[in-house]
PDB file of N, CA and C in Angstrom:
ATOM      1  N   UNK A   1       0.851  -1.175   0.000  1.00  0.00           N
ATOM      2  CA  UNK A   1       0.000   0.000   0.000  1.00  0.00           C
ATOM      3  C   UNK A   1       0.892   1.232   0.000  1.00  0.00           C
ATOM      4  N   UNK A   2       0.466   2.283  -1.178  1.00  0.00           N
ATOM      5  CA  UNK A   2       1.611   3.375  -1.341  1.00  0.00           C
ATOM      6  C   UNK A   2       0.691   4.568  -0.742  1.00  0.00           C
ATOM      7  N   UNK A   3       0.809   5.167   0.400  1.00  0.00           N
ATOM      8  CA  UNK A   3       0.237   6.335   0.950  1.00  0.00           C
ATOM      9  C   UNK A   3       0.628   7.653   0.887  1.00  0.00           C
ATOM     10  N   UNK A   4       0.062   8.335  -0.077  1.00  0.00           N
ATOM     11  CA  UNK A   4       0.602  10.258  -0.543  1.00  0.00           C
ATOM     12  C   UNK A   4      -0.075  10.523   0.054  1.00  0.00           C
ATOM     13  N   UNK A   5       0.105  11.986   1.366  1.00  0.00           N
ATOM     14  CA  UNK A   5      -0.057  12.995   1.421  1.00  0.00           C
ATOM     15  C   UNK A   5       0.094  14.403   0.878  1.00  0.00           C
ATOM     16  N   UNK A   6      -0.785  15.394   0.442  1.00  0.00           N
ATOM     17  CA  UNK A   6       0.136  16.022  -0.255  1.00  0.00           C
ATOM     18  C   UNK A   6      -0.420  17.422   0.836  1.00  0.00           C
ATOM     19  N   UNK A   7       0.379  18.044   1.055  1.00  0.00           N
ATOM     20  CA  UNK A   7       0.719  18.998   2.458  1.00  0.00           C
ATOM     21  C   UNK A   7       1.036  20.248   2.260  1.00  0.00           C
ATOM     22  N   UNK A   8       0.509  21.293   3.261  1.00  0.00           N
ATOM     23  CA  UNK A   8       1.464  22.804   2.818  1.00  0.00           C
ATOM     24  C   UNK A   8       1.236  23.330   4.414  1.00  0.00           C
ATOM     25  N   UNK A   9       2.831  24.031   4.470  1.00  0.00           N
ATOM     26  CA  UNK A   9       3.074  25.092   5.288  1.00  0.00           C
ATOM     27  C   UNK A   9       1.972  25.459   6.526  1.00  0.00           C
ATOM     28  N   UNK A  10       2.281  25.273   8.105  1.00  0.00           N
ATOM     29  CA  UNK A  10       1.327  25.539   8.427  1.00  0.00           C
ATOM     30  C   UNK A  10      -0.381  24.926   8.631  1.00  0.00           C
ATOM     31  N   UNK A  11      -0.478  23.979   8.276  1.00  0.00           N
ATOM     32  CA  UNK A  11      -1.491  23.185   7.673  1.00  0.00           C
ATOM     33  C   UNK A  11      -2.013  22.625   8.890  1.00  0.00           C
ATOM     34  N   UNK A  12      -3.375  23.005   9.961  1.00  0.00           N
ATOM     35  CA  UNK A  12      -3.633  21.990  11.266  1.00  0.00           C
ATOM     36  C   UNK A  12      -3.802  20.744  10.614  1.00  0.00           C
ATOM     37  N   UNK A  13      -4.569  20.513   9.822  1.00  0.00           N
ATOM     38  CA  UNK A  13      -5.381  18.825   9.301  1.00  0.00           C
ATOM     39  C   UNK A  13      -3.953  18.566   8.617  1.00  0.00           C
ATOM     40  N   UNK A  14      -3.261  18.894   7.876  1.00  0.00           N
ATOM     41  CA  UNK A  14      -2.142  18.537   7.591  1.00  0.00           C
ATOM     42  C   UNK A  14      -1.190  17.820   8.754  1.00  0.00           C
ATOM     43  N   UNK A  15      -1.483  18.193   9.951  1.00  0.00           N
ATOM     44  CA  UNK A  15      -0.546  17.768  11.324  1.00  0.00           C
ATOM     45  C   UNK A  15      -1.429  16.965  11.462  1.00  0.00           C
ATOM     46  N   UNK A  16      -3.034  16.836  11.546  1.00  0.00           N
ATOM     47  CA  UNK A  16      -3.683  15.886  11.886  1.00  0.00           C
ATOM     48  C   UNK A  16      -3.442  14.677  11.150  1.00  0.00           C
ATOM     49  N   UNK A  17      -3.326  14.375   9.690  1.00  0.00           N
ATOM     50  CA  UNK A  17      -3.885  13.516   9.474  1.00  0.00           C
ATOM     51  C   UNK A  17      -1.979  12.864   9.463  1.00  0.00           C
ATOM     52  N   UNK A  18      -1.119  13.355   9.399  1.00  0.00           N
ATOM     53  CA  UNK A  18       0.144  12.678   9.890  1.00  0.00           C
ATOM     54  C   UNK A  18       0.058  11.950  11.060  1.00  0.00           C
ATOM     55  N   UNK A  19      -0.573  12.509  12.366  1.00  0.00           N
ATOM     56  CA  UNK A  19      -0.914  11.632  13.278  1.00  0.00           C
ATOM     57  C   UNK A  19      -1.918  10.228  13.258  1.00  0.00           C
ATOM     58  N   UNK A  20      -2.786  10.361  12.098  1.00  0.00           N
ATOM     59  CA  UNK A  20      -3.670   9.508  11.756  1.00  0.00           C
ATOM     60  C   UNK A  20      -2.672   8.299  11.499  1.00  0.00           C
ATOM     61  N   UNK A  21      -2.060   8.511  10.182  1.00  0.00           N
ATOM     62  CA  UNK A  21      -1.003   7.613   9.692  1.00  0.00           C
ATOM     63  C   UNK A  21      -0.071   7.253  10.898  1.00  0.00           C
ATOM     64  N   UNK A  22      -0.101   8.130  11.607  1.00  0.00           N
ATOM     65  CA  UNK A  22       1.083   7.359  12.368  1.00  0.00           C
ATOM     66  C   UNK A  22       0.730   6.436  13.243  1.00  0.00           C
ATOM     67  N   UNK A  23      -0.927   6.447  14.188  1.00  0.00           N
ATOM     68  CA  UNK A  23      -1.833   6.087  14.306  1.00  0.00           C
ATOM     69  C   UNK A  23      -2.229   4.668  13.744  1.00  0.00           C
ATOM     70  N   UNK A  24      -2.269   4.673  12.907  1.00  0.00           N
ATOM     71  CA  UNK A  24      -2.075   3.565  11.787  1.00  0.00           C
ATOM     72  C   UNK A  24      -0.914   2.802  11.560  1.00  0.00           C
ATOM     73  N   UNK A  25       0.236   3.104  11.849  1.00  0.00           N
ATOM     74  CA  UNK A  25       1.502   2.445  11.622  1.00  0.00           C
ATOM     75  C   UNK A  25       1.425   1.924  10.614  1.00  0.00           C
ATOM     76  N   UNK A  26       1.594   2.934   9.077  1.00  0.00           N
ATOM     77  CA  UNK A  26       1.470   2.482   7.641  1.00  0.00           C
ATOM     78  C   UNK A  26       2.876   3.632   7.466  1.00  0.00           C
ATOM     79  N   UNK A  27       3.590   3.499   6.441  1.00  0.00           N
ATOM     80  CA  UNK A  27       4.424   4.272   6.282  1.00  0.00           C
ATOM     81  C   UNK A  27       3.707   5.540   5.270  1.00  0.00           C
ATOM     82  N   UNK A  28       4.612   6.009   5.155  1.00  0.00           N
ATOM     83  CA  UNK A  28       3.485   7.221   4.065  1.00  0.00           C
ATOM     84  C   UNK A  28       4.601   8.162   3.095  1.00  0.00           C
ATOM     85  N   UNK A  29       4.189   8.829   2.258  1.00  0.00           N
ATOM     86  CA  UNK A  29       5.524   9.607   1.902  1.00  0.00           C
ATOM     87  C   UNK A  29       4.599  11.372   1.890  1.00  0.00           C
ATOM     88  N   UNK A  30       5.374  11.871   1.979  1.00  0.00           N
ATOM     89  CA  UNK A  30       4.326  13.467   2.429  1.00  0.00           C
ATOM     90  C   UNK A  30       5.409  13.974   1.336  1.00  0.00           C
ATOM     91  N   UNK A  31       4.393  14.994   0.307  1.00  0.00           N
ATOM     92  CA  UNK A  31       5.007  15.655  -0.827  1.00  0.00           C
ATOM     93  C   UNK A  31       3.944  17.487  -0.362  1.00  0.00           C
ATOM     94  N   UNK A  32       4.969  18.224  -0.192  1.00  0.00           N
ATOM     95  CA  UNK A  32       4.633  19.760   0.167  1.00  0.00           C
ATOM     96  C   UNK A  32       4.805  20.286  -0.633  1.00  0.00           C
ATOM     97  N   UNK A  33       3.098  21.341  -0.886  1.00  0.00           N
ATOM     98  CA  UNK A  33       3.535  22.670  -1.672  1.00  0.00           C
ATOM     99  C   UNK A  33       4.533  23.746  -1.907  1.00  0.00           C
ATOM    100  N   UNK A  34       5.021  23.452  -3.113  1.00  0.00           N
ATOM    101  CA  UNK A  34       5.809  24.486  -3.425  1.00  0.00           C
ATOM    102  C   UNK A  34       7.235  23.966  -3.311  1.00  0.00           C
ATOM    103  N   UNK A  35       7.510  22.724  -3.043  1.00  0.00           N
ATOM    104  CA  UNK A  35       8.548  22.434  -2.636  1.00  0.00           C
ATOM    105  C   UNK A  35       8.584  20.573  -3.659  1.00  0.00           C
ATOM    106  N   UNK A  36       7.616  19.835  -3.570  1.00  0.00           N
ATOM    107  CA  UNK A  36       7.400  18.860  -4.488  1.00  0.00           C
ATOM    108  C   UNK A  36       6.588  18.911  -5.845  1.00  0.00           C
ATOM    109  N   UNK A  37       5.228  20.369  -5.297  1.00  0.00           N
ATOM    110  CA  UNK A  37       4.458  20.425  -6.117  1.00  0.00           C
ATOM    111  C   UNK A  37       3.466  22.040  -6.586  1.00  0.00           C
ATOM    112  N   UNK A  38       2.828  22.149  -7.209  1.00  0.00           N
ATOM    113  CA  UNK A  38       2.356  23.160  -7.526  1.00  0.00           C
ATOM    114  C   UNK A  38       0.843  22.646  -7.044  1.00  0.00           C
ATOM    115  N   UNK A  39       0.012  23.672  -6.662  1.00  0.00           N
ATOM    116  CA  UNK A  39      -1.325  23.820  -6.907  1.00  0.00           C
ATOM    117  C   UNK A  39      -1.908  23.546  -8.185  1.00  0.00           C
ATOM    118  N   UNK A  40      -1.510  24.152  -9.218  1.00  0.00           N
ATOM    119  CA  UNK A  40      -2.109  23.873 -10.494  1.00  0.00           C
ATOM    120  C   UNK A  40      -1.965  22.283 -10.718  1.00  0.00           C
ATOM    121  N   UNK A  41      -0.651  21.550 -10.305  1.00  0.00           N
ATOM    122  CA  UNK A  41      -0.164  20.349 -10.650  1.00  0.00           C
ATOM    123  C   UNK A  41      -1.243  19.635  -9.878  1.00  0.00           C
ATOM    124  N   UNK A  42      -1.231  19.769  -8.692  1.00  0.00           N
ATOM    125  CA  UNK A  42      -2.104  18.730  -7.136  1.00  0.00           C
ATOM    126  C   UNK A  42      -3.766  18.587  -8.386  1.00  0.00           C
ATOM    127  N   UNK A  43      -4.070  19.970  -8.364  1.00  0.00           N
ATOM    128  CA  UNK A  43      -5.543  20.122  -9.493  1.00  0.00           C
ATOM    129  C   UNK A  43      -5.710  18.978 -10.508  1.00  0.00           C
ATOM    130  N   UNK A  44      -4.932  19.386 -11.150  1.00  0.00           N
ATOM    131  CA  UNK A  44      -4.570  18.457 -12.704  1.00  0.00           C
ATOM    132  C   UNK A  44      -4.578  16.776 -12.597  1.00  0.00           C
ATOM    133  N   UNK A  45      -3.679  16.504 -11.558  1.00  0.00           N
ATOM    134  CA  UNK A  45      -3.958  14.987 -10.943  1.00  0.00           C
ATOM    135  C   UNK A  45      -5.107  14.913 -10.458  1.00  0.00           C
ATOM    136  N   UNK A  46      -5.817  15.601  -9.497  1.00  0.00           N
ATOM    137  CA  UNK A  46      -6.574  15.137  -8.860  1.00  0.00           C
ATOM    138  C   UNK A  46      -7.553  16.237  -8.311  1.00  0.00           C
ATOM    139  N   UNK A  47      -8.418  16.831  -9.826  1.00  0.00           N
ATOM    140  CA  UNK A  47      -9.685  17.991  -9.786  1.00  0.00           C
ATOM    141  C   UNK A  47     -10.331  18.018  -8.772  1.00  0.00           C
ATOM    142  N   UNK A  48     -10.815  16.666  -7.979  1.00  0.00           N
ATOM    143  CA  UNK A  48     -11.671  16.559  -6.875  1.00  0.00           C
ATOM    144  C   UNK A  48     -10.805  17.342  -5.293  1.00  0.00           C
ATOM    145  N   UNK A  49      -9.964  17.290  -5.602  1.00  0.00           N
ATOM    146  CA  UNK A  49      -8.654  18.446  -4.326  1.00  0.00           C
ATOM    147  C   UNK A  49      -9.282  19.634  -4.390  1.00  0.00           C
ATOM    148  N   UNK A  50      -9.686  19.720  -3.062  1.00  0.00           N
ATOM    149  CA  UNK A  50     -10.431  21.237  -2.514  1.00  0.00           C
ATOM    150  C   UNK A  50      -9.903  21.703  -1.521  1.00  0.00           C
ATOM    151  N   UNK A  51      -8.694  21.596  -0.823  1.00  0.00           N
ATOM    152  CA  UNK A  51      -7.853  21.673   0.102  1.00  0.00           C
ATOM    153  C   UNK A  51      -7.121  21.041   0.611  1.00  0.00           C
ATOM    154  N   UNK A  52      -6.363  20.934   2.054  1.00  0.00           N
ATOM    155  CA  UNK A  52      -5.224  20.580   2.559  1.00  0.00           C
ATOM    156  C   UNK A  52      -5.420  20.032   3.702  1.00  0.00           C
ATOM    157  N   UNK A  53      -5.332  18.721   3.620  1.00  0.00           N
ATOM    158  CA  UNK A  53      -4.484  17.302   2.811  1.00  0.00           C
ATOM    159  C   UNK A  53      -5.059  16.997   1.947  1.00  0.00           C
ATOM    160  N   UNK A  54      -4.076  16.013   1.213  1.00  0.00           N
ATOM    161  CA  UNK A  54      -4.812  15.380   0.021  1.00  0.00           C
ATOM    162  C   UNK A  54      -4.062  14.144   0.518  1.00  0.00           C
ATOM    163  N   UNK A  55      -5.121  13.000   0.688  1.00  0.00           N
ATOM    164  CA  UNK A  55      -4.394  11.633   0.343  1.00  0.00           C
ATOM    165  C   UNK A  55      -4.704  10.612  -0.762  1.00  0.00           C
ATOM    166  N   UNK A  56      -3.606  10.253  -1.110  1.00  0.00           N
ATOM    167  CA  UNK A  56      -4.139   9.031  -1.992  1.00  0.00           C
ATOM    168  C   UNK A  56      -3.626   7.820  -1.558  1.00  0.00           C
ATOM    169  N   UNK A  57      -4.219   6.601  -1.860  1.00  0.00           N
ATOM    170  CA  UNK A  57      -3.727   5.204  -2.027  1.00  0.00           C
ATOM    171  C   UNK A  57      -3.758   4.564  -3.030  1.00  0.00           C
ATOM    172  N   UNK A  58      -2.191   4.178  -3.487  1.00  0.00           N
ATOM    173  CA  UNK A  58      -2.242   3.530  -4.273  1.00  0.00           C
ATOM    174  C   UNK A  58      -2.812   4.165  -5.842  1.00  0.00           C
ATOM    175  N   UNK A  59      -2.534   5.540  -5.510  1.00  0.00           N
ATOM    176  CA  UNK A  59      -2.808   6.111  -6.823  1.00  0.00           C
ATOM    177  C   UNK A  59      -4.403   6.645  -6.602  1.00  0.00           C
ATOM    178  N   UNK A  60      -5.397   6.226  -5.776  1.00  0.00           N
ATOM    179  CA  UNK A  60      -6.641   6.592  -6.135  1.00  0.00           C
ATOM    180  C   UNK A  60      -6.653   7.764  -4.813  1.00  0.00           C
ATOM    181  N   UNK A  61      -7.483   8.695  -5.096  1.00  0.00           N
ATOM    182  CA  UNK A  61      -7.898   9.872  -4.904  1.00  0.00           C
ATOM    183  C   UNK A  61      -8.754   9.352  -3.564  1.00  0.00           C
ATOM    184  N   UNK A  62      -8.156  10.260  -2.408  1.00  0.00           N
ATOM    185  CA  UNK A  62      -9.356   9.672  -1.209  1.00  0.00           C
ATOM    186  C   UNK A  62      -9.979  10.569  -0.539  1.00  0.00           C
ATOM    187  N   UNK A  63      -8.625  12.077  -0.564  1.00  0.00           N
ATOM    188  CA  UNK A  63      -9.982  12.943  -0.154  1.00  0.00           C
ATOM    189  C   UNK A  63      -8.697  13.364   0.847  1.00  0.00           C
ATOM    190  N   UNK A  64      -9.840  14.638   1.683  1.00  0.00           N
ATOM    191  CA  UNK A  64      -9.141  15.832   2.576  1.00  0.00           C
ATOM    192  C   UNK A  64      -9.235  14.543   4.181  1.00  0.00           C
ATOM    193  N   UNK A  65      -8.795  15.616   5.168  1.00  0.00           N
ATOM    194  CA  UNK A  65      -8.657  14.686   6.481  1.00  0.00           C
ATOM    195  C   UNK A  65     -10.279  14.166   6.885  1.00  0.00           C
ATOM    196  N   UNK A  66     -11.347  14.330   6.388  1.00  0.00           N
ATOM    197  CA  UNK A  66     -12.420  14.016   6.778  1.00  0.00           C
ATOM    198  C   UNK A  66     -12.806  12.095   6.268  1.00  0.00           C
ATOM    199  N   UNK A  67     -12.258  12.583   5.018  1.00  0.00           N
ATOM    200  CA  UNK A  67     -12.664  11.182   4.651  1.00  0.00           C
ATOM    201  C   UNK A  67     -11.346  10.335   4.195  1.00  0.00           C
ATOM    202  N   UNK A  68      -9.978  10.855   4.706  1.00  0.00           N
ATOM    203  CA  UNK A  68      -8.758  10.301   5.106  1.00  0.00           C
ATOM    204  C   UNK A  68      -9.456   9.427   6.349  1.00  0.00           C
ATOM    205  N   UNK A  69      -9.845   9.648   7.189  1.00  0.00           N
ATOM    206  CA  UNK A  69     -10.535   9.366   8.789  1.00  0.00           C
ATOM    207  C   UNK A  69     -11.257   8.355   8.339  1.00  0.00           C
ATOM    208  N   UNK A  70     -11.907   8.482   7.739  1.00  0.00           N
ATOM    209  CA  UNK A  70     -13.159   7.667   7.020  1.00  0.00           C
ATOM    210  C   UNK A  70     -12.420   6.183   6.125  1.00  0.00           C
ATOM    211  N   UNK A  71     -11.759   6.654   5.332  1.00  0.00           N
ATOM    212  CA  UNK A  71     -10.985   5.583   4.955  1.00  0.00           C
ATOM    213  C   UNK A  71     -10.305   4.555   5.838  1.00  0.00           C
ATOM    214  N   UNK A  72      -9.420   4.887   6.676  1.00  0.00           N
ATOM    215  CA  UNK A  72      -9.030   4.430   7.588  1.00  0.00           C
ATOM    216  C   UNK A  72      -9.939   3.712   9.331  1.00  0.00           C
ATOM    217  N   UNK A  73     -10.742   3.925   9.197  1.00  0.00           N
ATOM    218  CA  UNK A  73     -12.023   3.229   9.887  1.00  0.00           C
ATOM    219  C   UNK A  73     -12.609   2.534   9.155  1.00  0.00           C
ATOM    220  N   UNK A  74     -12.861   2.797   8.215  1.00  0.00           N
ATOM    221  CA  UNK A  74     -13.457   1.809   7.205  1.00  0.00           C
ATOM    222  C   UNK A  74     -12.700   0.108   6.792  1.00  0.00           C
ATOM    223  N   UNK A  75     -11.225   0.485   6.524  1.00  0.00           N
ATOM    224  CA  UNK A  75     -10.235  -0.053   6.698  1.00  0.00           C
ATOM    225  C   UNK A  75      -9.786  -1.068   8.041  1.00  0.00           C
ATOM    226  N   UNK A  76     -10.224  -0.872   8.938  1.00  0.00           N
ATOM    227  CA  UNK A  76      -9.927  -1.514  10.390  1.00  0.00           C
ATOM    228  C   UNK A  76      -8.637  -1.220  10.925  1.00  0.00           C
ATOM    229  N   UNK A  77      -8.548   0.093  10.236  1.00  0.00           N
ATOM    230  CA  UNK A  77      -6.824   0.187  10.130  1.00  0.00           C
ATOM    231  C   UNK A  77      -7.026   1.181  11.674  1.00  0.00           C
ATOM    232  N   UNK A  78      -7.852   1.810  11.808  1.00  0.00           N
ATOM    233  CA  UNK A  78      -8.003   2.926  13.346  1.00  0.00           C
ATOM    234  C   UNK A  78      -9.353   2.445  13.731  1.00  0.00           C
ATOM    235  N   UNK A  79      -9.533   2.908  15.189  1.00  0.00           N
ATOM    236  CA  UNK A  79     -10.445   2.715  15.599  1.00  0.00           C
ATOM    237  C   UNK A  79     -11.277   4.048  15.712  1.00  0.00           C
ATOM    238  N   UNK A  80     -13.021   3.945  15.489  1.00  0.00           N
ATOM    239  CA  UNK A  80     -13.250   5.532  15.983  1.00  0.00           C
ATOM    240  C   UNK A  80     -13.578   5.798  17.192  1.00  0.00           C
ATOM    241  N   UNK A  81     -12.856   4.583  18.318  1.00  0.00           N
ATOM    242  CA  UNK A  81     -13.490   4.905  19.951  1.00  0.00           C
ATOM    243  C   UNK A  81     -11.626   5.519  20.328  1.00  0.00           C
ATOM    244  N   UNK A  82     -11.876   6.141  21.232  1.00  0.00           N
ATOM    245  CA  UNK A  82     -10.718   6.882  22.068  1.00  0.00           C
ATOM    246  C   UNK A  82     -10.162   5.507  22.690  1.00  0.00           C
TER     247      UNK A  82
END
């Protein structure tokens, strides 16, 4: 399983969902604006990107930290009890 984040500067859900993954004990690779990638570029891959985070797996498009969360419960990979 190949896990992108794609991240910028400053970012709370960006810190969140690193804790998710880590949470998860999956490795991940985190690619930051302006520094791996452009806005226009993040768009172009992946139109459905409406903000910050973006994860994918495995190439498919999963979404901001809401349904990063979602994936990963869904998954059995986290739990959603404290």
């Amino acid at each position: 399983m190949e896990i992108i984040i794609y991240t910028m500067k400053g970012c709370g859900h960006c810190t969140r969902i690193k804790e998710l993954i880590h949470r998860a004990n999956v490795p991940y690779i985190e690619k930051k604006l302006d520094i791996d990638f452009t806005r226009e570029e993040l768009l172009e891959m992946y139109p459905k990107a409406n903000g910050y985070p973006v994860m994918t797996v495995d190439g498919e498009f999963i979404g901001s930290l809401v349904e990063s969360v979602k994936y990963f419960v869904e998954k059995g990979m986290v739990s959603s009890r404290k």
